[in-house]
PDB file of N, CA and C in Angstrom:
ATOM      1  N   UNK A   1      26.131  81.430  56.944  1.00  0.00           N
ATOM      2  CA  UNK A   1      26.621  82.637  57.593  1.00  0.00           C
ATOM      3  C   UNK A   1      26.889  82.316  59.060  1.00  0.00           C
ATOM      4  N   UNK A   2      27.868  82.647  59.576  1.00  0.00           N
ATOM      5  CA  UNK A   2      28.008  82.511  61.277  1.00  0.00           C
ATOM      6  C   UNK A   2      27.995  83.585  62.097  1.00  0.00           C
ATOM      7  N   UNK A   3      27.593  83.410  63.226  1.00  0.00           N
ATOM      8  CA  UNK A   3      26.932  84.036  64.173  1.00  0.00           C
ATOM      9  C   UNK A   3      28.147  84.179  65.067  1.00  0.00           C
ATOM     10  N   UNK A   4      27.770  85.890  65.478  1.00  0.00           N
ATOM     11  CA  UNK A   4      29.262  85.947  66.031  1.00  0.00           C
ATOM     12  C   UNK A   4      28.440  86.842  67.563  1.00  0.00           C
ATOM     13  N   UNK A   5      29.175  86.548  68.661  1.00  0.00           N
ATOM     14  CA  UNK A   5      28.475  86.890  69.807  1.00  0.00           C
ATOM     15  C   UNK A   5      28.790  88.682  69.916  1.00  0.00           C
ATOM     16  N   UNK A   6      27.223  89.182  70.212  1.00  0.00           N
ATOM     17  CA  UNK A   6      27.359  90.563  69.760  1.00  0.00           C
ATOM     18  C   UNK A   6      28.230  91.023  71.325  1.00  0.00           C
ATOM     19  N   UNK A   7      28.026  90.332  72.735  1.00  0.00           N
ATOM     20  CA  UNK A   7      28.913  91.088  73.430  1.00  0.00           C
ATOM     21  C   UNK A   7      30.407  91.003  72.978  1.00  0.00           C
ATOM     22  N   UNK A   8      30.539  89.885  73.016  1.00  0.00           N
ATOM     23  CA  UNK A   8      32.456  89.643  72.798  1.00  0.00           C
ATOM     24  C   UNK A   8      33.001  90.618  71.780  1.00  0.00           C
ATOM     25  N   UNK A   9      31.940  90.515  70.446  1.00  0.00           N
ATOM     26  CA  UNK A   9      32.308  91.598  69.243  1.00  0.00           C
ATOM     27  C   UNK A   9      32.714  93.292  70.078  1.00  0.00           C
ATOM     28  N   UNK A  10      31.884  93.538  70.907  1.00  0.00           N
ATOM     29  CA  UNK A  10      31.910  95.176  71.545  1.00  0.00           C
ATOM     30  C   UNK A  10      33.128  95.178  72.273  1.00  0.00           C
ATOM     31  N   UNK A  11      33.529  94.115  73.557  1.00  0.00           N
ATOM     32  CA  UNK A  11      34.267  93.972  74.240  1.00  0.00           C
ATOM     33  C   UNK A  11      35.907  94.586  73.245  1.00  0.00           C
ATOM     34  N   UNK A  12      36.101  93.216  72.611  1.00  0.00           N
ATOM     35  CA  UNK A  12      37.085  93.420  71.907  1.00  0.00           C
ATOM     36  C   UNK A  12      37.072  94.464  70.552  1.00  0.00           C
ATOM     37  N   UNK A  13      36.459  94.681  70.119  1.00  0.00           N
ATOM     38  CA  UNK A  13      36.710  96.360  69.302  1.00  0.00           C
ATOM     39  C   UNK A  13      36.663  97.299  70.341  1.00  0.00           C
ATOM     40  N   UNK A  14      36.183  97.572  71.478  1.00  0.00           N
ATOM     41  CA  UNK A  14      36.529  98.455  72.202  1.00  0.00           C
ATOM     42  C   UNK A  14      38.092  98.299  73.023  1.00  0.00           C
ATOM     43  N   UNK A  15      38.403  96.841  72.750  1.00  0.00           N
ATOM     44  CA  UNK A  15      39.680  96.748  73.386  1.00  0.00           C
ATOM     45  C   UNK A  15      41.072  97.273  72.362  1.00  0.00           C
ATOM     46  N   UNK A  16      40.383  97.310  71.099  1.00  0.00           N
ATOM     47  CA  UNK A  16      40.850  97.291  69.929  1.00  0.00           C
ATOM     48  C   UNK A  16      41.546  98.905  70.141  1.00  0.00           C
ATOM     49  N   UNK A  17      40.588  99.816  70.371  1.00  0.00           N
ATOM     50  CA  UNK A  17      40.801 100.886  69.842  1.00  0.00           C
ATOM     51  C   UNK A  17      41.142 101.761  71.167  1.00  0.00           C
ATOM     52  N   UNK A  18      41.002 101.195  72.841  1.00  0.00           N
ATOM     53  CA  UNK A  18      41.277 101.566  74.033  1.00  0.00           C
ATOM     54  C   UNK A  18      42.671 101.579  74.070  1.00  0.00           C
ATOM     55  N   UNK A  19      43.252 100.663  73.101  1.00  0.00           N
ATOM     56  CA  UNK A  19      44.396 100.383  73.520  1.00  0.00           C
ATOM     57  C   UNK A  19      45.342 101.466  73.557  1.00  0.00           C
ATOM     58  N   UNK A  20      45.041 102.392  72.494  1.00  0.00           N
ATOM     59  CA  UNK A  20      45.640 103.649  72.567  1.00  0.00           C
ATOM     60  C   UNK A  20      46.166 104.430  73.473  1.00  0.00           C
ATOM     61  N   UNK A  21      45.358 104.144  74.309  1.00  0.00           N
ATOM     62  CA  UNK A  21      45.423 104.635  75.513  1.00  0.00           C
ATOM     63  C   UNK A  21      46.992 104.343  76.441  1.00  0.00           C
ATOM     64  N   UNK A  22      47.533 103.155  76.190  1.00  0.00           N
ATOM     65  CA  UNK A  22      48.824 102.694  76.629  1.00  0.00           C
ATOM     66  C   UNK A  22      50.247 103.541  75.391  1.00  0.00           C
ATOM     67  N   UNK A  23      49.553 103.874  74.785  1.00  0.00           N
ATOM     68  CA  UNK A  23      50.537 104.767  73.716  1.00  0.00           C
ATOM     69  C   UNK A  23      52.070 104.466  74.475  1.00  0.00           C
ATOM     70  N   UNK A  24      52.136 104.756  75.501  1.00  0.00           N
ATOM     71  CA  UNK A  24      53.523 104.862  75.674  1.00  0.00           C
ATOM     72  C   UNK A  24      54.328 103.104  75.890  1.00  0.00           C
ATOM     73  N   UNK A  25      53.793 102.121  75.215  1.00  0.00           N
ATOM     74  CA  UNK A  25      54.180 100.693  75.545  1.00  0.00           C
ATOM     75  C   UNK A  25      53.856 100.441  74.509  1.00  0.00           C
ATOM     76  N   UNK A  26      54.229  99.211  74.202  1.00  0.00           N
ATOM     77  CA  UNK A  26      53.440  98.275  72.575  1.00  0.00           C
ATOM     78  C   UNK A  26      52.628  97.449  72.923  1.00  0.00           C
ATOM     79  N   UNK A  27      51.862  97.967  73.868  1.00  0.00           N
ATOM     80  CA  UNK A  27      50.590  97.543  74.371  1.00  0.00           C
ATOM     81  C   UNK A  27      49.505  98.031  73.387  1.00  0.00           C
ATOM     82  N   UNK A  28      50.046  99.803  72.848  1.00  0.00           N
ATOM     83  CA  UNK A  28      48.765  99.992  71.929  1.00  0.00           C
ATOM     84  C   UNK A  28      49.100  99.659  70.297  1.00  0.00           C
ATOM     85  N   UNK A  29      49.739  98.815  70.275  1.00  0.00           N
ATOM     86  CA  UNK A  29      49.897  98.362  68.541  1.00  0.00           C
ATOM     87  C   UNK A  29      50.088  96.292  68.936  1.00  0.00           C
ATOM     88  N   UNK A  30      50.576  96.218  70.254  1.00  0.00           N
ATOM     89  CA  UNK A  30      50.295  94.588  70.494  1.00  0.00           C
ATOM     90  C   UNK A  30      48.950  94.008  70.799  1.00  0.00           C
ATOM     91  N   UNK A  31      48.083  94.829  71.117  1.00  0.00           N
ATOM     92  CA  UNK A  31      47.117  94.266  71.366  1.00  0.00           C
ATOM     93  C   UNK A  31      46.184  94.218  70.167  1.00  0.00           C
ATOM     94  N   UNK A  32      45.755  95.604  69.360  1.00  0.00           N
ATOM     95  CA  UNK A  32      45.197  95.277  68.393  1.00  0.00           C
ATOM     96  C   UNK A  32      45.580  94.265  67.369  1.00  0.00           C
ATOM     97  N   UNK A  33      46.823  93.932  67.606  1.00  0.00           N
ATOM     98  CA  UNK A  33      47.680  93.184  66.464  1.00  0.00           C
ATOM     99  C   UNK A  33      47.338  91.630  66.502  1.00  0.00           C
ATOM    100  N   UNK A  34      47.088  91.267  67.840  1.00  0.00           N
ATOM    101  CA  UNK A  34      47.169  90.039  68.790  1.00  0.00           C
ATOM    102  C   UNK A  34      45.398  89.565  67.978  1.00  0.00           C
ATOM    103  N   UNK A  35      45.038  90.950  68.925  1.00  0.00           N
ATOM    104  CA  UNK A  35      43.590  90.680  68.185  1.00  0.00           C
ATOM    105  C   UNK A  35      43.156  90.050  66.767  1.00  0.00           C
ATOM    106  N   UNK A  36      43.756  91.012  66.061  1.00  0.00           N
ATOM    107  CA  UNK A  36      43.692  90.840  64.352  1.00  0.00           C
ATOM    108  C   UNK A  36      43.817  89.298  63.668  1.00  0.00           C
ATOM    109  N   UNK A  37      45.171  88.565  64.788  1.00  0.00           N
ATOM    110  CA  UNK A  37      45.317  87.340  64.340  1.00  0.00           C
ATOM    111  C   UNK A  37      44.890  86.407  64.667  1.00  0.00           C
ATOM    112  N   UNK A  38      44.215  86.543  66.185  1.00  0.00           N
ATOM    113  CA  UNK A  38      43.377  85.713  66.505  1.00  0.00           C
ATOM    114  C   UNK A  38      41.884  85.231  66.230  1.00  0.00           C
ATOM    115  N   UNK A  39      41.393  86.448  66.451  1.00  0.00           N
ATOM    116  CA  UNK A  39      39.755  86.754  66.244  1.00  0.00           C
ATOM    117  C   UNK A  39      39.329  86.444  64.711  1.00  0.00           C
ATOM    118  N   UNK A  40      38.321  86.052  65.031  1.00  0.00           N
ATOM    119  CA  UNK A  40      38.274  85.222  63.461  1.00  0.00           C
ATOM    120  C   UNK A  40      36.867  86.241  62.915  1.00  0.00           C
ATOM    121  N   UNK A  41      36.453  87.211  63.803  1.00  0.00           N
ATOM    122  CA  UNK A  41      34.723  87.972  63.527  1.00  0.00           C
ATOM    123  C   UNK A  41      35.707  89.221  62.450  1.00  0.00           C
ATOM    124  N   UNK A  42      34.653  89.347  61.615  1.00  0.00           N
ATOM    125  CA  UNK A  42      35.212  90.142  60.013  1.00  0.00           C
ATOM    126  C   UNK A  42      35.044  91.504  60.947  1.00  0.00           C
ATOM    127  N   UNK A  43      34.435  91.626  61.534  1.00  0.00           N
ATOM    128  CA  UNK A  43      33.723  93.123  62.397  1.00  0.00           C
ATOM    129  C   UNK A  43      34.998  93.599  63.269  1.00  0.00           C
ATOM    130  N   UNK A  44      35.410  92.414  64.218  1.00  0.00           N
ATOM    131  CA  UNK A  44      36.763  93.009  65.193  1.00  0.00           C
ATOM    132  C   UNK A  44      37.675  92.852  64.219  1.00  0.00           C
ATOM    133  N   UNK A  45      37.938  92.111  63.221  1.00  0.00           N
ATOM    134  CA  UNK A  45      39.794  92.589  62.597  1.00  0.00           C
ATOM    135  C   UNK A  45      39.717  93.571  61.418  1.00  0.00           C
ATOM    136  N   UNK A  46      38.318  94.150  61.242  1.00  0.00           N
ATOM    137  CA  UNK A  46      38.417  95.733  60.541  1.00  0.00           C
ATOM    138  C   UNK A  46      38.746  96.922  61.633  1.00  0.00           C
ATOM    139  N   UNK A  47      37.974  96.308  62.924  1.00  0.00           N
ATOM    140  CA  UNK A  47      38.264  97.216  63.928  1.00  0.00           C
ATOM    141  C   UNK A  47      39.678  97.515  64.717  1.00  0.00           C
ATOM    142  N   UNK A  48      40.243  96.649  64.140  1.00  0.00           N
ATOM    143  CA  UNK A  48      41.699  96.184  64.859  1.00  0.00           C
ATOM    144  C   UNK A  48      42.623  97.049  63.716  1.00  0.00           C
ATOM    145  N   UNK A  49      42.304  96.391  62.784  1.00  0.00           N
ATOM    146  CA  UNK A  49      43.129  97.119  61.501  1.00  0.00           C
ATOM    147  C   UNK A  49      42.920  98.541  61.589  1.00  0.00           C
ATOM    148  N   UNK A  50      42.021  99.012  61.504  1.00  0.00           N
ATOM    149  CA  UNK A  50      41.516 100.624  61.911  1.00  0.00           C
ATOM    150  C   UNK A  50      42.281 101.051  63.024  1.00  0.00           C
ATOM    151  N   UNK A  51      42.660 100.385  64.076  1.00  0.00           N
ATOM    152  CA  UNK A  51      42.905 100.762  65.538  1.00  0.00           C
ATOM    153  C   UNK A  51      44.934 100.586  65.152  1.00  0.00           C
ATOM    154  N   UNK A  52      44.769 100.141  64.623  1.00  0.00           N
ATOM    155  CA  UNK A  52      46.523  99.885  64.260  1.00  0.00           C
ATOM    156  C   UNK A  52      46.875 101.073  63.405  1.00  0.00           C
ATOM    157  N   UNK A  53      45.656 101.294  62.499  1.00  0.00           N
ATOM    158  CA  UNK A  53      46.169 102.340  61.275  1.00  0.00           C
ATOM    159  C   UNK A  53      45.987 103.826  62.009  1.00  0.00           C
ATOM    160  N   UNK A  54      45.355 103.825  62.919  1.00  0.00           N
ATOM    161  CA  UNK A  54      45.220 104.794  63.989  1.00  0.00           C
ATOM    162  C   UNK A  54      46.467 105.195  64.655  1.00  0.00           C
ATOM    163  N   UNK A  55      46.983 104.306  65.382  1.00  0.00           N
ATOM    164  CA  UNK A  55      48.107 104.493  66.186  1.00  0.00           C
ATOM    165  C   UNK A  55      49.410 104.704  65.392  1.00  0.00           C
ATOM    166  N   UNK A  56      49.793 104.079  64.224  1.00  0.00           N
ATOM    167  CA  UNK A  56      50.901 104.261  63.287  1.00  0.00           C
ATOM    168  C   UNK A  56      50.784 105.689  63.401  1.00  0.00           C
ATOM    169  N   UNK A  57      49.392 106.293  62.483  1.00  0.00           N
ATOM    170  CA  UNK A  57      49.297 107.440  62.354  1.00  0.00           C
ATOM    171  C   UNK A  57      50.005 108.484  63.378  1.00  0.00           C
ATOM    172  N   UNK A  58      49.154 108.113  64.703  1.00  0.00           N
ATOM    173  CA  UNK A  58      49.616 109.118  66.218  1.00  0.00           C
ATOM    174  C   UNK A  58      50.984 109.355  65.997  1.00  0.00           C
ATOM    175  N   UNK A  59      51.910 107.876  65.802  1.00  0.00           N
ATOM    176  CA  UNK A  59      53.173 107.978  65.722  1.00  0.00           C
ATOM    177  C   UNK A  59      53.846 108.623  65.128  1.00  0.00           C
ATOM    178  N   UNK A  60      53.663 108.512  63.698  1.00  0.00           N
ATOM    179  CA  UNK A  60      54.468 108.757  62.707  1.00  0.00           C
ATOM    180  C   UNK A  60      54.015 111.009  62.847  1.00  0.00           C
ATOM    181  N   UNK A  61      52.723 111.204  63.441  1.00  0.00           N
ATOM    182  CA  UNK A  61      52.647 113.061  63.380  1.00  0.00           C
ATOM    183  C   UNK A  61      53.475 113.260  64.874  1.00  0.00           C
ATOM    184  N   UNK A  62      53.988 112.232  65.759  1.00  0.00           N
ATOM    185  CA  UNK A  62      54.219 112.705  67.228  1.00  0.00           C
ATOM    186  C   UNK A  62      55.967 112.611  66.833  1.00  0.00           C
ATOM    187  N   UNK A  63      56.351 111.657  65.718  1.00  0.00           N
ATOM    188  CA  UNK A  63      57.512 111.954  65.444  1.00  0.00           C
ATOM    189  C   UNK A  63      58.073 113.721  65.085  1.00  0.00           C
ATOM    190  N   UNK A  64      57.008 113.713  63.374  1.00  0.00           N
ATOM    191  CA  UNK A  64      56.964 115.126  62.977  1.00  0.00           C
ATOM    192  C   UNK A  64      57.044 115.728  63.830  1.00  0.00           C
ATOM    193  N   UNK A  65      56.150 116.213  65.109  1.00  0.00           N
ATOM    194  CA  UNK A  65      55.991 117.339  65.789  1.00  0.00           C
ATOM    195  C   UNK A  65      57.202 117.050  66.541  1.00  0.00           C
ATOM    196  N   UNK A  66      57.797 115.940  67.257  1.00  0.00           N
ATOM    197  CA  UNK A  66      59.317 115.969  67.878  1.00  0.00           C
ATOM    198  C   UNK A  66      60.542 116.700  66.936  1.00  0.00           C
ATOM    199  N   UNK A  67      60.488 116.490  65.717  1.00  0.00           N
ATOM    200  CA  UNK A  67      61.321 116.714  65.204  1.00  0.00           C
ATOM    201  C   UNK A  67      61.255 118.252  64.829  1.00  0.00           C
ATOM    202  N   UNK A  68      59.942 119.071  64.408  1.00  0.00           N
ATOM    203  CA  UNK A  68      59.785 120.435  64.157  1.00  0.00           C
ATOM    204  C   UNK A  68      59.438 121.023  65.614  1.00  0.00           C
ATOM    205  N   UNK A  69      59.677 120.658  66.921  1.00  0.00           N
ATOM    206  CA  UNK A  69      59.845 121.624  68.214  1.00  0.00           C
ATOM    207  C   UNK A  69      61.215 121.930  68.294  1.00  0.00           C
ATOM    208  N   UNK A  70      62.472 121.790  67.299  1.00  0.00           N
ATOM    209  CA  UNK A  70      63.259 122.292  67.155  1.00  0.00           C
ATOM    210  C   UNK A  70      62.779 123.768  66.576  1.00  0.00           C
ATOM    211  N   UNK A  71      61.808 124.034  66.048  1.00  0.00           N
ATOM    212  CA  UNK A  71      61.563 125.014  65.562  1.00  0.00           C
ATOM    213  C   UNK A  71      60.814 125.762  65.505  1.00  0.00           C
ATOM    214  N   UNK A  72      60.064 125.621  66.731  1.00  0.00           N
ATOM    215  CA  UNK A  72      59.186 125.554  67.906  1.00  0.00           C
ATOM    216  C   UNK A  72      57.367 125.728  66.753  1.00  0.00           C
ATOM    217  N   UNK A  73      57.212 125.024  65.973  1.00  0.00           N
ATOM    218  CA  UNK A  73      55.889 124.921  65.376  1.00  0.00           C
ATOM    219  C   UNK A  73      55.449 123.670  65.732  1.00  0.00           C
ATOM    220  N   UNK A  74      56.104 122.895  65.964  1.00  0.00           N
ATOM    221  CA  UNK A  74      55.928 121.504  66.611  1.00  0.00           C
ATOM    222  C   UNK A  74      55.053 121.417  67.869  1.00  0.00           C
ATOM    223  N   UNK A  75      55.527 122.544  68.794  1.00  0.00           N
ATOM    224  CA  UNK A  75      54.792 122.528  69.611  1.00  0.00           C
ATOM    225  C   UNK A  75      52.754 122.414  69.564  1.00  0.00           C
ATOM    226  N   UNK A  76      52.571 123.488  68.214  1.00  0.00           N
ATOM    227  CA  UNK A  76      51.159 123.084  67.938  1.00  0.00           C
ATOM    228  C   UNK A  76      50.751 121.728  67.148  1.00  0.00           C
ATOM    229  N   UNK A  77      52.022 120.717  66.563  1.00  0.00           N
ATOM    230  CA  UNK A  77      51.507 119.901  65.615  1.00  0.00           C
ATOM    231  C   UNK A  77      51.122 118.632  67.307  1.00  0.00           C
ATOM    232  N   UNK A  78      52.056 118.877  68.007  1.00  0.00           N
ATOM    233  CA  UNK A  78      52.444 118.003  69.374  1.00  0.00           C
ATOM    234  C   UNK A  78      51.004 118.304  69.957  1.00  0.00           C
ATOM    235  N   UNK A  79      50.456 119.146  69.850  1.00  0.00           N
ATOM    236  CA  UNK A  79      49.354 119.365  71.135  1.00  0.00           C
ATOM    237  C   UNK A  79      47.840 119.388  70.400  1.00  0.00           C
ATOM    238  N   UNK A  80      47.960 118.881  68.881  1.00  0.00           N
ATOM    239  CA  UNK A  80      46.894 118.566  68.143  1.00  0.00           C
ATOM    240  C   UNK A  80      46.766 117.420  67.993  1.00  0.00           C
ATOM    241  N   UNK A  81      47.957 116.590  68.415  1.00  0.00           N
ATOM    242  CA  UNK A  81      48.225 115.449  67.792  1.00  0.00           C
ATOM    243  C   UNK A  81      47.544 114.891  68.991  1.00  0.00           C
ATOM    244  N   UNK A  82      48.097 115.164  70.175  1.00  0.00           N
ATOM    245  CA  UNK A  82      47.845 114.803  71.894  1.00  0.00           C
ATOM    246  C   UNK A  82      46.262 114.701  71.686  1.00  0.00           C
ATOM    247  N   UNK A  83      45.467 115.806  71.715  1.00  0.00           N
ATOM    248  CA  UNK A  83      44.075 116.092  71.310  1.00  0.00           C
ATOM    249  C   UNK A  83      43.358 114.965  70.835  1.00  0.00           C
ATOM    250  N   UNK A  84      43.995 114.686  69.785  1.00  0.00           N
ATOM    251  CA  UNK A  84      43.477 113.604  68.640  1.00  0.00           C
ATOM    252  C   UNK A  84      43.295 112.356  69.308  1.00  0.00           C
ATOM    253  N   UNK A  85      44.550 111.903  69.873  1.00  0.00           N
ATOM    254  CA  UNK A  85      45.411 110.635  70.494  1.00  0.00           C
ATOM    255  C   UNK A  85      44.005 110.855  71.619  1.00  0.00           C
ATOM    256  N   UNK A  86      43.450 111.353  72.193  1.00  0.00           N
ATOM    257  CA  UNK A  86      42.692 111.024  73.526  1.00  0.00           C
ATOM    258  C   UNK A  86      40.921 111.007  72.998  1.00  0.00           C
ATOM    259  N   UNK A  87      40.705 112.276  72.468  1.00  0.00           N
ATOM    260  CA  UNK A  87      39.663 112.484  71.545  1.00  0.00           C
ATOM    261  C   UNK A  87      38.802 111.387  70.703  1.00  0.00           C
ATOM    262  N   UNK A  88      39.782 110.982  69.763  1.00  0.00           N
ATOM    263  CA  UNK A  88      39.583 109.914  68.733  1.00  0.00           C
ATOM    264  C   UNK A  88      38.924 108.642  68.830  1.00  0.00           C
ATOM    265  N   UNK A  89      39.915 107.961  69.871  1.00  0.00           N
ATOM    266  CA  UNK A  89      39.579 106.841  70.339  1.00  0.00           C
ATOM    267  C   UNK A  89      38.291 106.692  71.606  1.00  0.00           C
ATOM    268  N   UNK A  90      38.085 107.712  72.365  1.00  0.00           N
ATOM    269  CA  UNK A  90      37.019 107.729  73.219  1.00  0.00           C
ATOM    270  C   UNK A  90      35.463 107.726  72.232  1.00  0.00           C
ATOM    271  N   UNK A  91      36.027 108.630  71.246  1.00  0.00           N
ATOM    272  CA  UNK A  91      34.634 108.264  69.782  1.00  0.00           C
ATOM    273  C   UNK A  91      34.452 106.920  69.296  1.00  0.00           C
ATOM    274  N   UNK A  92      35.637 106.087  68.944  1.00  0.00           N
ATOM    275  CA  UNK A  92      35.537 105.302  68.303  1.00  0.00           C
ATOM    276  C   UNK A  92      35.027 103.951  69.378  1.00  0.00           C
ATOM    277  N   UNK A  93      35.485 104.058  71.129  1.00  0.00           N
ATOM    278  CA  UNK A  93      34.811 103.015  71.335  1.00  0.00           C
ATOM    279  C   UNK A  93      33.782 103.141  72.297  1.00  0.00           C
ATOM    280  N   UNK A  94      32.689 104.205  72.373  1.00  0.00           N
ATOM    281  CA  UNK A  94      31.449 104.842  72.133  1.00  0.00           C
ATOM    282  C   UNK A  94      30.853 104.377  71.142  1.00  0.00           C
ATOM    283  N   UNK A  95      31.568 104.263  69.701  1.00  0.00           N
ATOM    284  CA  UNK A  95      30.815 104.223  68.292  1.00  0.00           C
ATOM    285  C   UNK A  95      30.623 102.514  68.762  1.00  0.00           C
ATOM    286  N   UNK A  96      31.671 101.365  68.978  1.00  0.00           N
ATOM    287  CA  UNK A  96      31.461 100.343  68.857  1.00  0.00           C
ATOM    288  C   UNK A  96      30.602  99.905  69.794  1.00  0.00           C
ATOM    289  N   UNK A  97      30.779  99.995  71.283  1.00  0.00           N
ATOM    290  CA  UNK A  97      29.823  99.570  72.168  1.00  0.00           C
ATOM    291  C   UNK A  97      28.220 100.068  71.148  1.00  0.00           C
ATOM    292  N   UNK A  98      27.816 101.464  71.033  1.00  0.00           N
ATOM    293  CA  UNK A  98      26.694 101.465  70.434  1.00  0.00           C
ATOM    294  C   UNK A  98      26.213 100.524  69.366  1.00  0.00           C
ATOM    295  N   UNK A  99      27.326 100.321  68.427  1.00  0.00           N
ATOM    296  CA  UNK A  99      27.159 100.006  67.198  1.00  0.00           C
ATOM    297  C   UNK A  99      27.415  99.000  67.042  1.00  0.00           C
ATOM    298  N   UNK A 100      27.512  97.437  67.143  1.00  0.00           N
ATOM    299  CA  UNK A 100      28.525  96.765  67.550  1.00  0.00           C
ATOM    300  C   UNK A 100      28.874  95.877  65.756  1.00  0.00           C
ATOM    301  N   UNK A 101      28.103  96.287  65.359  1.00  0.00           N
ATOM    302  CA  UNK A 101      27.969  95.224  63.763  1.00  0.00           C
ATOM    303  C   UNK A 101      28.667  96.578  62.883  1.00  0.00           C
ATOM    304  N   UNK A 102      29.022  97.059  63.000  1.00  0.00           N
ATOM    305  CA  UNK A 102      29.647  98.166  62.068  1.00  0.00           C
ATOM    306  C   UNK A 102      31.085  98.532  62.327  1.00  0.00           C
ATOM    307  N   UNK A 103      32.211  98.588  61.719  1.00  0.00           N
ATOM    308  CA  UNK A 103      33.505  98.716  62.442  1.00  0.00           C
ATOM    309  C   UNK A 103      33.790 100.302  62.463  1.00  0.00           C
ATOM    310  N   UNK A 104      34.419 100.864  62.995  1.00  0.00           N
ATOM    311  CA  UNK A 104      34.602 101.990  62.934  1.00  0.00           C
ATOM    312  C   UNK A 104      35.698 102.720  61.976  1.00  0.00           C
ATOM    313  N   UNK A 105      35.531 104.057  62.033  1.00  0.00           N
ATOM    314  CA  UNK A 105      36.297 104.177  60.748  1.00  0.00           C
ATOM    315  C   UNK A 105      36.979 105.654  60.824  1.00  0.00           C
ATOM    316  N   UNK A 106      38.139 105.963  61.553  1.00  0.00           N
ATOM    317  CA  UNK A 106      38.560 107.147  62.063  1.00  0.00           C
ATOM    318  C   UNK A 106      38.841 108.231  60.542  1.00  0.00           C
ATOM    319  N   UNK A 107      38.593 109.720  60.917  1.00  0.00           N
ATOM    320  CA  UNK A 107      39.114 110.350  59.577  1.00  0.00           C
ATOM    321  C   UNK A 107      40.326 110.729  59.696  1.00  0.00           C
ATOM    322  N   UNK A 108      41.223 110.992  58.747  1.00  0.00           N
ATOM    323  CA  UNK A 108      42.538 111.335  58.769  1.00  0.00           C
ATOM    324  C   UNK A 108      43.891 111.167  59.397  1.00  0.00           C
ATOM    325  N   UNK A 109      43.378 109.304  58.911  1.00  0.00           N
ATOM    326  CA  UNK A 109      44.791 108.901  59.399  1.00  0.00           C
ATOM    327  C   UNK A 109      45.508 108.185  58.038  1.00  0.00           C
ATOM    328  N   UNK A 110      46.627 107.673  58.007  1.00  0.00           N
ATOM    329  CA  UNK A 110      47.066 106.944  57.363  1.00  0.00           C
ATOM    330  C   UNK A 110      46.377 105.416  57.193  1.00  0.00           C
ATOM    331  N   UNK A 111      46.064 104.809  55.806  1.00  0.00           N
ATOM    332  CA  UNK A 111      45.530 103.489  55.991  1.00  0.00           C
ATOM    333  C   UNK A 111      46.734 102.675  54.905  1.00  0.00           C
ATOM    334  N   UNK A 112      47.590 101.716  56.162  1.00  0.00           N
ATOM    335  CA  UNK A 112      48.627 101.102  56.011  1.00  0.00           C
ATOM    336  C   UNK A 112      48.070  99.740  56.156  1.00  0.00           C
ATOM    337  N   UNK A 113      47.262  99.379  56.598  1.00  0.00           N
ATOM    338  CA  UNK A 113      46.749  97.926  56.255  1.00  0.00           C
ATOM    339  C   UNK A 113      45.101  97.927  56.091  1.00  0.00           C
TER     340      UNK A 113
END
C-alpha cells in the first residue's frame, strides 16, 4: 500500500474544488483536469473528478437559466444556481481540509466522469 502525504492530499483537493471559484476562465475545469492527470493519490483524482462533475453541472443549469431569462423564470434558476456555485464548494473544501482521506461528494449534480 503507499503512503500518500496527508498535507499535499488537502492542499490539492482543496485546489480541486476552489477552483470554481475562477468560473469565469478554464481555470475552473483546467485545473481540476491538470490535477486528475497528474496526481497519482486515488483520494485527489476522485476529488478532482467530483470537482469537474461539479462545474459541468454549474454550466450546463447557468446555460438553462440563460436561455429561460427570456422568459423571465430563469432569473430564479440563475440565482439558485449562483447560490450553489459559491455555497457548494466552500463545503466541499472545509469537508477536505477536515477530512483529508475521504473525497468529497457534492449532491445534485451531474456525474459525467
Amino acid at each position: 500500500m503507499s503512503y500518500y502525504n496527508t498535507d499535499t492530499r488537502k492542499v490539492l483537493s482543496a485546489l480541486c474544488h476552489g477552483a470554481c471559484f475562477f468560473s469565469a476562465t478554464v481555470f475552473s475545469i483546467g485545473i481540476p483536469l491538470a490535477i486528475f492527470f497528474i496526481v497519482e493519490d486515488p483520494i485527489v483524482k476522485a476529488n478532482a473528478k467530483e470537482a469537474l462533475n461539479f462545474q459541468l453541472t454549474v454550466f450546463t443549469w447557468a446555460i438553462i437559466g440563460g436561455i429561460l431569462t427570456i422568459v423571465l423564470i430563469g432569473f430564479v434558476i440563475l440565482a439558485i444556481v449562483g447560490l450553489f456555485s459559491v455555497i457548494a464548494p466552500l463545503i466541499a473544501i472545509f469537508s477536505v481540509l477536515t477530512n483529508p482521506n475521504d473525497p468529497y461528494r457534492y449532491g445534485l449534480i451531474f456525474k459525467l466522469f
